[in-house]
Protein backbone atom coordinates (compact mmCIF):
# COMPACT_ATOMS: atom_id res chain seq x y z
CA UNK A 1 121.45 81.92 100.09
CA UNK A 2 121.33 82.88 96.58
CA UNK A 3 120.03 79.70 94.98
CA UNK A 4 117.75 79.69 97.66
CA UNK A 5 115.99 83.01 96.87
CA UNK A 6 115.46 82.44 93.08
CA UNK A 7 111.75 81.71 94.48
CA UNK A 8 111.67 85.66 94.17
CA UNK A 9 111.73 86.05 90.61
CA UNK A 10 109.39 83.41 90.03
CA UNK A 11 106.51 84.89 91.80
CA UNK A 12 103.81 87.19 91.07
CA UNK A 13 104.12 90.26 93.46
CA UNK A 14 101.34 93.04 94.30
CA UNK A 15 102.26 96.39 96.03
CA UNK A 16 99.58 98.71 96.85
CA UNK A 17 98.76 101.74 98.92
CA UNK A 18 96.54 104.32 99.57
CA UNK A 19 96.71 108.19 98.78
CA UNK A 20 94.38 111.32 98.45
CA UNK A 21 93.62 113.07 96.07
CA UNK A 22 92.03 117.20 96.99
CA UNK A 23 88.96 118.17 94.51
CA UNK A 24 91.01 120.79 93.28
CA UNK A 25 93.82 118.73 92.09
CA UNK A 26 90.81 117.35 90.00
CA UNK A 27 89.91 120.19 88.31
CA UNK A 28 92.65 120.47 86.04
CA UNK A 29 92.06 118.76 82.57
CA UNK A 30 94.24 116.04 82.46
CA UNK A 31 95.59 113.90 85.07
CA UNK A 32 98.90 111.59 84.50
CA UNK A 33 99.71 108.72 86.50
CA UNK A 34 104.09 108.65 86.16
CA UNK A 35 105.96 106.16 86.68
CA UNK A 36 110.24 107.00 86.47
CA UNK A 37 110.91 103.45 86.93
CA UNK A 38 108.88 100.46 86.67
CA UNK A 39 111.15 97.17 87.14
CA UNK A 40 109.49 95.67 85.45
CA UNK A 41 106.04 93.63 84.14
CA UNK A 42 103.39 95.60 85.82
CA UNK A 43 99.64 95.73 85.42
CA UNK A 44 98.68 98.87 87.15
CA UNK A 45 95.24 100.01 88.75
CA UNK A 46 93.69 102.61 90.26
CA UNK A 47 90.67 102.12 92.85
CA UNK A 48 90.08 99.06 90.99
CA UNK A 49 90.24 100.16 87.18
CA UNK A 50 93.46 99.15 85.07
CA UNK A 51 95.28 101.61 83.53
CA UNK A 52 98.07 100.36 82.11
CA UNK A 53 100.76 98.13 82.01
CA UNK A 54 104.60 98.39 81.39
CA UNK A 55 107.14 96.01 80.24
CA UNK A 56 110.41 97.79 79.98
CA UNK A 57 112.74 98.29 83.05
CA UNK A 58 114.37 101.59 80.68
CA UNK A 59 111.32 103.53 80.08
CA UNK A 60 109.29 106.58 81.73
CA UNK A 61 105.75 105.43 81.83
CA UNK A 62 102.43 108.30 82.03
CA UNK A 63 99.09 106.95 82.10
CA UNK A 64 96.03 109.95 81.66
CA UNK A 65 94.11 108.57 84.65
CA UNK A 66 91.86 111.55 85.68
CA UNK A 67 88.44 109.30 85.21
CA UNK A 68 89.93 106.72 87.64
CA UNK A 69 90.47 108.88 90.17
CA UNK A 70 88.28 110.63 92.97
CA UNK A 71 88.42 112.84 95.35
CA UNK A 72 89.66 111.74 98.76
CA UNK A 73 90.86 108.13 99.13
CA UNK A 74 92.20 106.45 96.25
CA UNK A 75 94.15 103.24 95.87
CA UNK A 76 96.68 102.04 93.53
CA UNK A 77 97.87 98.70 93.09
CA UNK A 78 100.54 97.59 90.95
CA UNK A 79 100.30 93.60 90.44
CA UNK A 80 104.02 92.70 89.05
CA UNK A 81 104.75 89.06 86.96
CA UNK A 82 107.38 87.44 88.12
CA UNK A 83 110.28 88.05 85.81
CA UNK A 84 112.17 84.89 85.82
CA UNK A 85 108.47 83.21 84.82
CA UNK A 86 108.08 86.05 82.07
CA UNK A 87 111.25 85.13 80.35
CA UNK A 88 110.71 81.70 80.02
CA UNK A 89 107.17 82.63 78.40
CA UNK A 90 109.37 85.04 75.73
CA UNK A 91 111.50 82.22 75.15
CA UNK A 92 108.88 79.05 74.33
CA UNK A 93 108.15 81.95 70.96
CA UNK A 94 110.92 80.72 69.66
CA UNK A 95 111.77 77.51 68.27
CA UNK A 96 115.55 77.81 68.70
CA UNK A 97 117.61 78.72 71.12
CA UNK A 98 117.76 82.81 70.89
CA UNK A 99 120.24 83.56 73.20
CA UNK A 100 123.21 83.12 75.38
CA UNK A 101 124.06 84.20 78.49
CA UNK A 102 126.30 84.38 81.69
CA UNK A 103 123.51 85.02 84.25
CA UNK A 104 121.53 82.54 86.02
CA UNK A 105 118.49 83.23 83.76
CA UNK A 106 119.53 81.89 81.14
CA UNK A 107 116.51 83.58 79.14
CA UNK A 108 117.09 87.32 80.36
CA UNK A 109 118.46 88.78 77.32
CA UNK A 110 114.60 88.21 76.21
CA UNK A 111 113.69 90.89 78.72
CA UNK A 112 114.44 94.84 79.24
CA UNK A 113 115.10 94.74 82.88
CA UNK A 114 118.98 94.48 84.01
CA UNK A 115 121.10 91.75 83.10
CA UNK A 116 123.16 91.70 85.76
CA UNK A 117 119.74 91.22 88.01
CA UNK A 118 119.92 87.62 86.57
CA UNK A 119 123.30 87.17 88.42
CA UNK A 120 126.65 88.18 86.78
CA UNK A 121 130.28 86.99 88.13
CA UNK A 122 130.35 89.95 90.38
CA UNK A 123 126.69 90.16 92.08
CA UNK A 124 124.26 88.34 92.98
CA UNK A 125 121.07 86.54 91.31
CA UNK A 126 118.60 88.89 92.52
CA UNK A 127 115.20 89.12 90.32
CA UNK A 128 113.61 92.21 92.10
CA UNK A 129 110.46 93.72 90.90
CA UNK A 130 108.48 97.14 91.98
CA UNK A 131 108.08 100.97 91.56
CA UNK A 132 111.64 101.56 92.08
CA UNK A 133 111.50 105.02 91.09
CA UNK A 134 108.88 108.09 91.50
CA UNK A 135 105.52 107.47 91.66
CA UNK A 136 103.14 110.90 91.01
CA UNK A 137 100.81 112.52 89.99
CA UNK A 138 100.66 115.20 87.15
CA UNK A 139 97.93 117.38 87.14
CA UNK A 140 97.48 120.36 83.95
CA UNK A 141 95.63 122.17 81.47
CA UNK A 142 97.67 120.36 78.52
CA UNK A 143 101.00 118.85 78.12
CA UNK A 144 103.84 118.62 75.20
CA UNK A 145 104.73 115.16 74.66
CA UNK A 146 107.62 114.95 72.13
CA UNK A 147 109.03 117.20 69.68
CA UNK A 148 110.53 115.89 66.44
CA UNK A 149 112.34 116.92 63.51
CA UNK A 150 112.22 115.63 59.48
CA UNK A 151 114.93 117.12 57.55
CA UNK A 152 114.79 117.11 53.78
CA UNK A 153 117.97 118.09 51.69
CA UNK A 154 117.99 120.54 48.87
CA UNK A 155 119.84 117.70 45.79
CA UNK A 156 123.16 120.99 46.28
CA UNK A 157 122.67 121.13 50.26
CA UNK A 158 122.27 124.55 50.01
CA UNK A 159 119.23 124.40 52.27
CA UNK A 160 117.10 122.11 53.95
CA UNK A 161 113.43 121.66 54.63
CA UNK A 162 112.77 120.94 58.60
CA UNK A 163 109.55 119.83 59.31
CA UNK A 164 108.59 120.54 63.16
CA UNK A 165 105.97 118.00 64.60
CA UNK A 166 105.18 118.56 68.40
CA UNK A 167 102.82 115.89 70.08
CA UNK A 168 100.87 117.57 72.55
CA UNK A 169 97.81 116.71 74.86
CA UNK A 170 95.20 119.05 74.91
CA UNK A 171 93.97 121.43 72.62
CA UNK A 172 95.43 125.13 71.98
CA UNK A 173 97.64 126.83 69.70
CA UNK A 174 101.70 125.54 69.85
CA UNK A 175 104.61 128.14 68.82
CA UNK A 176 107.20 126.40 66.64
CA UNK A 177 110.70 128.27 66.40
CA UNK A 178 113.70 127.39 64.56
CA UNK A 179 116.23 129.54 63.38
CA UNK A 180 114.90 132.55 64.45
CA UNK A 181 111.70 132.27 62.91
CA UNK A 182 108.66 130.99 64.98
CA UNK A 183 105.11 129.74 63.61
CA UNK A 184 102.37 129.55 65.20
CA UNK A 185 100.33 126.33 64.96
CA UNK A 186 96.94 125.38 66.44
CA UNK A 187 97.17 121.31 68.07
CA UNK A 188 94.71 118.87 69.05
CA UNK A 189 97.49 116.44 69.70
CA UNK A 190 99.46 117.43 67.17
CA UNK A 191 101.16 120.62 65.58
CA UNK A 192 103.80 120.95 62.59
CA UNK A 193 105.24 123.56 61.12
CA UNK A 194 107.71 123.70 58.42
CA UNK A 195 111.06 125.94 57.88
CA UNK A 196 113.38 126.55 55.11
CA UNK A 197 116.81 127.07 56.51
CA UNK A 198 119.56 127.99 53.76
């Protein structure tokens, strides 16, 4: 019944639920929404208000979605396009032909979801969609996002300048350390420090 279920891909889906949320949960800062894995077009809302949307199968998604929330009932909905639809949008950009492939879709390489979800010579066409991973809440006083390095070469190598940028939500002072020598660096979503290591 595969050819008979490619209907699936081509429809719009919604999922939705409800869940509580305590008042003291609340009365932390920040609030993220995370989402581990998101297959894969999703417009997401909470009690009503959208908060974001994802279009990568690969990626962790967070959302800050404290003013959506309340306490006690809340809903979430996540309304999902239809994949095989979506790919055939991504391809009419283009005026030639951008891609080949082996799947049933022949458009899929257009899209960061699975390729073997468009049907490869061992499984099945199957063009899921939902929250295939965790869904939760994330409730603190601040969070560190990413931390990065830039490295800049002395012309004999003998040393190098390392530039530490941390990404961070909320304000407060970040420690840096590298090498064995940490800085101290105050953030409001973002903190660098430099470092000279010979």
């Amino acid at each position: 019944n595969e050819i008979k279920a490619r209907w699936v891909g081509e429809t719009d889906w919604v999922i939705e639920r409800e869940f509580d949320v305590s008042a003291d949960f609340l009365k932390e800062p920040f609030v993220w929404l995370r989402l581990e894995d998101c297959d894969t077009f999703c417009t997401v809302y909470i009690n009503g208000e959208k908060v974001g949307e994802t279009a990568n199968r690969f990626l962790r998604y967070d959302f800050e979605v404290k003013k959506f929330l309340k306490a006690g009932k809340n809903t979430i909905r996540g309304v999902f396009e239809g994949p095989e639809s979506r790919s055939k949008k991504e391809v009419s950009k283009y005026k030639e032909q951008y891609c080949i492939s082996n799947c049933f879709v022949k458009d899929m390489c257009l899209i960061r979801k699975p390729q073997c979800h468009g049907g490869w010579d061992w499984g099945l066409c199957q063009m899921i969609v939902g929250f295939c991973g965790d869904v939760k809440l994330i409730a603190a006083p601040a969070r560190l996002d990413y931390v990065y390095v830039d490295q800049k070469f002395a012309d004999d190598y003998s040393s190098v300048e390392v530039t530490v940028t941390a990404e961070t939500c909320g304000k407060g002072e970040v420690k840096l350390a590298l090498n064995g020598e940490t800085k101290s660096v105050s953030s409001d979503g973002k903190a660098a420090a430099v470092f000279t290591v010979k």
